[in-house]
PDB file of N, CA and C in Angstrom:
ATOM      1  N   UNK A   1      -5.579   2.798   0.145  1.00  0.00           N
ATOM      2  CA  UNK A   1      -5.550   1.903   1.282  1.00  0.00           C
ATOM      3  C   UNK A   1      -4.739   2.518   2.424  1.00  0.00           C
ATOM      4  N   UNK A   2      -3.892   2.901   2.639  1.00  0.00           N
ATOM      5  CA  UNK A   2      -2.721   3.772   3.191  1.00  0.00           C
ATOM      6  C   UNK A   2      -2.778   5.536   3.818  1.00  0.00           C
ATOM      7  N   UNK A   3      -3.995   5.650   2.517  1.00  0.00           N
ATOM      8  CA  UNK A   3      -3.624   7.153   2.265  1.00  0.00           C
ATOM      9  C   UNK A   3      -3.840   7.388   3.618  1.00  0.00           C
ATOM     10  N   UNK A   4      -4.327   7.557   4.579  1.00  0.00           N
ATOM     11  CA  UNK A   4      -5.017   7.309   6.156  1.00  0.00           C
ATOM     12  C   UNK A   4      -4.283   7.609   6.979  1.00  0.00           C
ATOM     13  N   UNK A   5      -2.940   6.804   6.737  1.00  0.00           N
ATOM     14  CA  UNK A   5      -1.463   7.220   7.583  1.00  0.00           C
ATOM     15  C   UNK A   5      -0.468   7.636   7.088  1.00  0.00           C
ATOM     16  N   UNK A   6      -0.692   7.905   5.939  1.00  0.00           N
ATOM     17  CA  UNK A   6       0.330   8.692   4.862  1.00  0.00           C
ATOM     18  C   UNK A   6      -0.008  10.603   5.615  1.00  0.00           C
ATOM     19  N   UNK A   7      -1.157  10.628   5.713  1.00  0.00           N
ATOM     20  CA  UNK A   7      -1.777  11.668   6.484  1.00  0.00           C
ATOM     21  C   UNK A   7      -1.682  12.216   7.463  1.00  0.00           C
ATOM     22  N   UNK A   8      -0.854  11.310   8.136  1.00  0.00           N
ATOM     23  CA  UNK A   8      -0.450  11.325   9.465  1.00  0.00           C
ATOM     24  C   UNK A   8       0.758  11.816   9.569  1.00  0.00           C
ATOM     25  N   UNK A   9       1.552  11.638   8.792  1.00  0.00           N
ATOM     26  CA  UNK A   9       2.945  12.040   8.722  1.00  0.00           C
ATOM     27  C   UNK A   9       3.750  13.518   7.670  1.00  0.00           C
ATOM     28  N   UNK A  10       2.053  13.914   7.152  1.00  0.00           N
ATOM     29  CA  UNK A  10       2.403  14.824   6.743  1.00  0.00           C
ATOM     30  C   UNK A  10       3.008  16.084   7.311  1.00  0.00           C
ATOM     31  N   UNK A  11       3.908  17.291   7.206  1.00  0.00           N
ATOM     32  CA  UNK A  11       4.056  18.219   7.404  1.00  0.00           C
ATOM     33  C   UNK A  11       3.016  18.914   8.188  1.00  0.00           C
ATOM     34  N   UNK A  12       3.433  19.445   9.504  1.00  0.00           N
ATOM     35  CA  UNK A  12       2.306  20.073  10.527  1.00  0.00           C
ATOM     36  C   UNK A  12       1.047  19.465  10.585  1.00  0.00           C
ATOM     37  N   UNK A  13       0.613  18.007   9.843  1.00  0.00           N
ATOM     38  CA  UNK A  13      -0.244  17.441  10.249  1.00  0.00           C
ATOM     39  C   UNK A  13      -0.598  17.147  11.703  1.00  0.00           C
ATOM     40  N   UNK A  14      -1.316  16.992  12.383  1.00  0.00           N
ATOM     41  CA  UNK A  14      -1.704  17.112  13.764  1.00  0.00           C
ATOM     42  C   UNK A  14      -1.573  15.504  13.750  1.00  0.00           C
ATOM     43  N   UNK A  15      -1.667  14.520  14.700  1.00  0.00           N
ATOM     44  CA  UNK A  15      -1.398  13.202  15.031  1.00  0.00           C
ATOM     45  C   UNK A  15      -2.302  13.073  15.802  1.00  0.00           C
ATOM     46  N   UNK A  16      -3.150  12.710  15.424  1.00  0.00           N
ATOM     47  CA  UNK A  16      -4.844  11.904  16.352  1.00  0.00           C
ATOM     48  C   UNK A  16      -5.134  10.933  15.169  1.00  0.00           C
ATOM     49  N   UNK A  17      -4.836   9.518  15.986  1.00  0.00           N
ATOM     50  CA  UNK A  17      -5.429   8.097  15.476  1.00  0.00           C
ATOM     51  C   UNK A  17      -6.312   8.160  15.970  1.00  0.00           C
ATOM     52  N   UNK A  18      -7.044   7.897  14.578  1.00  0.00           N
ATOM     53  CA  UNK A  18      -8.572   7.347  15.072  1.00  0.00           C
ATOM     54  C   UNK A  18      -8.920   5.830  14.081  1.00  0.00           C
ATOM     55  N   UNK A  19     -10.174   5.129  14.463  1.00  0.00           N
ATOM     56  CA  UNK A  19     -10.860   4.604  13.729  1.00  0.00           C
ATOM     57  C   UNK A  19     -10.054   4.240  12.497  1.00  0.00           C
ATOM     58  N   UNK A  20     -10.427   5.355  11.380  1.00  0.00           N
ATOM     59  CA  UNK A  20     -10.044   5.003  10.128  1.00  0.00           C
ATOM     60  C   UNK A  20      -8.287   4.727   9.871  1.00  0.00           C
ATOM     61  N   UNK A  21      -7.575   5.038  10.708  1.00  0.00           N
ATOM     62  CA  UNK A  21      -6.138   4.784  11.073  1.00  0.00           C
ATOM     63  C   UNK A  21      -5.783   3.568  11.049  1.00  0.00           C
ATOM     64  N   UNK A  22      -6.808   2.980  12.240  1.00  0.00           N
ATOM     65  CA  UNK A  22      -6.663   1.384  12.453  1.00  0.00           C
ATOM     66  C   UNK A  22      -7.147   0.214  11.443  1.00  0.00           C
ATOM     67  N   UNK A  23      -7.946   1.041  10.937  1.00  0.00           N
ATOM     68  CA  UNK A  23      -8.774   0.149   9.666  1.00  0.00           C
ATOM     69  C   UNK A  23      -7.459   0.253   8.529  1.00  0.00           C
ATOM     70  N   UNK A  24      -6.903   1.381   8.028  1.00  0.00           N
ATOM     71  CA  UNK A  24      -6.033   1.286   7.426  1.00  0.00           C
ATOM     72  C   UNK A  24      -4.842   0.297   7.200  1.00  0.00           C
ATOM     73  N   UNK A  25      -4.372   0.275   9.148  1.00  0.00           N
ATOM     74  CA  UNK A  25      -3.003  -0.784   9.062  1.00  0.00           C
ATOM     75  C   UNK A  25      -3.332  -1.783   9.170  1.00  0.00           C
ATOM     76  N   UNK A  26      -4.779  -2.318   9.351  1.00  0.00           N
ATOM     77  CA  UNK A  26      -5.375  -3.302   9.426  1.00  0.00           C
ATOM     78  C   UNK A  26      -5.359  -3.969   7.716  1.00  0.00           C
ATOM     79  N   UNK A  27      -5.649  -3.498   7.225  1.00  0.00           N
ATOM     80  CA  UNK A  27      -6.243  -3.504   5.834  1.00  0.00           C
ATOM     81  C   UNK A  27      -3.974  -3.734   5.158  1.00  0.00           C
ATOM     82  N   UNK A  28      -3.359  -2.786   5.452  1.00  0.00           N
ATOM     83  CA  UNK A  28      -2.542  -2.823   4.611  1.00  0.00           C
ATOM     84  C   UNK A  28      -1.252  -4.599   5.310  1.00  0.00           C
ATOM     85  N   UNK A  29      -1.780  -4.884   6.854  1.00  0.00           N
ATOM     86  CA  UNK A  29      -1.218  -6.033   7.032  1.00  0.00           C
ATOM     87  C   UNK A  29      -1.549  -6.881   6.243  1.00  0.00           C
ATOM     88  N   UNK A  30      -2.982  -6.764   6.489  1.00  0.00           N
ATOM     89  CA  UNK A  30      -3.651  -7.974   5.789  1.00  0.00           C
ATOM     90  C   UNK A  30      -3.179  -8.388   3.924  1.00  0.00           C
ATOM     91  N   UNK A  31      -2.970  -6.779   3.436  1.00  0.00           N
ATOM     92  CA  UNK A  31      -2.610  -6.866   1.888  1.00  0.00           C
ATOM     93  C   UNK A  31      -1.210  -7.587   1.778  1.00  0.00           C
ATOM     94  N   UNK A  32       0.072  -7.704   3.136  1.00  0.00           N
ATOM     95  CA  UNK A  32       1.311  -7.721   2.696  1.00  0.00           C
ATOM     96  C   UNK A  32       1.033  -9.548   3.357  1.00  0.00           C
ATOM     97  N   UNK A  33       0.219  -9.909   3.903  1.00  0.00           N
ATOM     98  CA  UNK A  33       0.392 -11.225   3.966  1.00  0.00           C
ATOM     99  C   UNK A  33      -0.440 -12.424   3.242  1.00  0.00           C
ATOM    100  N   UNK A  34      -0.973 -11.813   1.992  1.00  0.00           N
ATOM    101  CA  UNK A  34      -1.800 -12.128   1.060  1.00  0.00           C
ATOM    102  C   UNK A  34      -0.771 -11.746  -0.171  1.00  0.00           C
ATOM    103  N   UNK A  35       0.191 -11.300   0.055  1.00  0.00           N
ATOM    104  CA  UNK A  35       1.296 -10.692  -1.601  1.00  0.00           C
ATOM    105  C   UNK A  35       1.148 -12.334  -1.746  1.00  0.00           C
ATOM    106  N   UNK A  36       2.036 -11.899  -3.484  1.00  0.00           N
ATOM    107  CA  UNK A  36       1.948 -13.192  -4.011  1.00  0.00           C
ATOM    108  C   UNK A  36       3.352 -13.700  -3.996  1.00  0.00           C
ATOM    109  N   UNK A  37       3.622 -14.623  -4.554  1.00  0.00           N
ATOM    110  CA  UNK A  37       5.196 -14.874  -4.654  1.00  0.00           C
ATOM    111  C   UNK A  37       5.369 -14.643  -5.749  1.00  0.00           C
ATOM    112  N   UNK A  38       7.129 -13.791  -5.590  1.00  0.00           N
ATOM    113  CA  UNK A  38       7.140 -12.961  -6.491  1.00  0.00           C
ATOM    114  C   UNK A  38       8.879 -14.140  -6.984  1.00  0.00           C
ATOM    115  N   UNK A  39       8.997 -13.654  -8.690  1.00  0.00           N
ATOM    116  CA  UNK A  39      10.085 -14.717  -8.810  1.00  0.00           C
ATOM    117  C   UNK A  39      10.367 -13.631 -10.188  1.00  0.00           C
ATOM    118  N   UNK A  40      11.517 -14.113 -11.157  1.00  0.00           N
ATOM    119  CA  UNK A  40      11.687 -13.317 -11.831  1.00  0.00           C
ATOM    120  C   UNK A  40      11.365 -13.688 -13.278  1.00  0.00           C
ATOM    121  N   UNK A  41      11.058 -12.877 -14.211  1.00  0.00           N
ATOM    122  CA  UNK A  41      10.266 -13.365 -15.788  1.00  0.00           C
ATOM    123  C   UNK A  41      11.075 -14.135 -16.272  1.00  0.00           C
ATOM    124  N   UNK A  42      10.134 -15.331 -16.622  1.00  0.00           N
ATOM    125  CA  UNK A  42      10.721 -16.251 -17.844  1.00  0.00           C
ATOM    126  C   UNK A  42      10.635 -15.461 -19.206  1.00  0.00           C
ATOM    127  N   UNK A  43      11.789 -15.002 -19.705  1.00  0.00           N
ATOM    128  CA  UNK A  43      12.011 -14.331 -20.892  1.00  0.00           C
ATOM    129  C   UNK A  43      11.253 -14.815 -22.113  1.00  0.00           C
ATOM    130  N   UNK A  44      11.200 -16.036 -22.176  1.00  0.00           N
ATOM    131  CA  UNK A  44      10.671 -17.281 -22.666  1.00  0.00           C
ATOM    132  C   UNK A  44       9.220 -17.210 -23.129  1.00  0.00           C
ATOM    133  N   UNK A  45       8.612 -16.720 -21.646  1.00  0.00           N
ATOM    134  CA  UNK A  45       6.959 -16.453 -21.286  1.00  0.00           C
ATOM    135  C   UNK A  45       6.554 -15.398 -21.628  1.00  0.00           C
ATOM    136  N   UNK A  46       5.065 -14.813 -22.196  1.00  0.00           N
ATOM    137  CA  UNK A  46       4.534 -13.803 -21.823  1.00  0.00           C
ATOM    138  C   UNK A  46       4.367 -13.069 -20.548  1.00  0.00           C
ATOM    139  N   UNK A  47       4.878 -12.021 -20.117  1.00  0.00           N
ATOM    140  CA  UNK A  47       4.559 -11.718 -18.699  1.00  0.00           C
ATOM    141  C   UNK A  47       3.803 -10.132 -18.493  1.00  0.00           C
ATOM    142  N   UNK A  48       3.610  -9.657 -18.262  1.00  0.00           N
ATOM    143  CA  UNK A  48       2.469  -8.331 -17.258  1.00  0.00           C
ATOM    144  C   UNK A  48       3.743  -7.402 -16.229  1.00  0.00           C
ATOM    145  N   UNK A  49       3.873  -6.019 -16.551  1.00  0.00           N
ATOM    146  CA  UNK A  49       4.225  -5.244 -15.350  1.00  0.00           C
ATOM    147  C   UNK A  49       2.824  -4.242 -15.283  1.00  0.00           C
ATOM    148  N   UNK A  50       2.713  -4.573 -13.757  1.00  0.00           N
ATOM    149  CA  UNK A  50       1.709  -3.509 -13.587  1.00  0.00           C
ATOM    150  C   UNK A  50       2.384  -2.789 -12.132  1.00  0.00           C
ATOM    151  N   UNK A  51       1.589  -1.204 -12.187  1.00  0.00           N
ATOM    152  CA  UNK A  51       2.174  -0.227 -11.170  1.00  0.00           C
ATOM    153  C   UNK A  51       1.209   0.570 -10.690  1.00  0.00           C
ATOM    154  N   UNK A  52       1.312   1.032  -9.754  1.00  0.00           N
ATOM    155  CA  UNK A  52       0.290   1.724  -9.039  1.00  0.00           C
ATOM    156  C   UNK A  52       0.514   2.939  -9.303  1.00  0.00           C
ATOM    157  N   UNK A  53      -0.150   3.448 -10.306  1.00  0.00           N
ATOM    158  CA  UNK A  53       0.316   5.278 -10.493  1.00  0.00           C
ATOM    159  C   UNK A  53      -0.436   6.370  -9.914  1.00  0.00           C
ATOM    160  N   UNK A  54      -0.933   6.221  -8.828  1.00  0.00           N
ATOM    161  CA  UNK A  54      -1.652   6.864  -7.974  1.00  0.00           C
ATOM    162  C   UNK A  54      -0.955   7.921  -7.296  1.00  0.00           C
ATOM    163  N   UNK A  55      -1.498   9.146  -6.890  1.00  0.00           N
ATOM    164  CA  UNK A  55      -0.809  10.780  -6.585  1.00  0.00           C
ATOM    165  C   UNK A  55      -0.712  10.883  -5.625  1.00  0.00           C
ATOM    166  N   UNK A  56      -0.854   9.899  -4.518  1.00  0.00           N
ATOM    167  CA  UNK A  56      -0.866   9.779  -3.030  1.00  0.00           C
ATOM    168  C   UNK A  56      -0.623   8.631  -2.412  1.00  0.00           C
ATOM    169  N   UNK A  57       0.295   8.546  -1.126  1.00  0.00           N
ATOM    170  CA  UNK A  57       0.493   7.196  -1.080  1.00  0.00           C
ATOM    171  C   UNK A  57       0.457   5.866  -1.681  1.00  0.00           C
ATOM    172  N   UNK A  58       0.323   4.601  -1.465  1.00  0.00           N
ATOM    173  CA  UNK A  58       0.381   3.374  -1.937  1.00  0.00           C
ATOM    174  C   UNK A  58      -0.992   3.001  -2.197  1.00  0.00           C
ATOM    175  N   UNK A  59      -1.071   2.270  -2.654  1.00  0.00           N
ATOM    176  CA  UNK A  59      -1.800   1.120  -2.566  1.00  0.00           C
ATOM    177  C   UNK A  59      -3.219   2.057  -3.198  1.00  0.00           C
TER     178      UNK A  59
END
């Protein structure tokens, strides 16, 4: 989702936004105002960690 402007900031990467730039921060606003609410495990409960183990940026 990211990788787009992660690209941008690479080492001697050149800096021309285009298109797919805007779609990117478009896309990654939209993901951070759709998060969920986050609270901490009921020890009690079954609960899920999940992680993004991806080799490049986020998301």
């Amino acid at each position: 989702m990211a990788r787009p402007l992660s690209n941008l900031v690479e080492k001697d990467a050149p800096w021309c936004w285009e298109v797919e730039h805007d779609e990117a921060l478009q896309a990654v606003k939209e993901s951070l105002l759709r998060a969920p609410i986050l609270a901490l495990p009921d020890p009690d409960r079954p609960f899920s960690v999940v992680c993004d183990a991806s080799d490049f940026a986020i998301g």
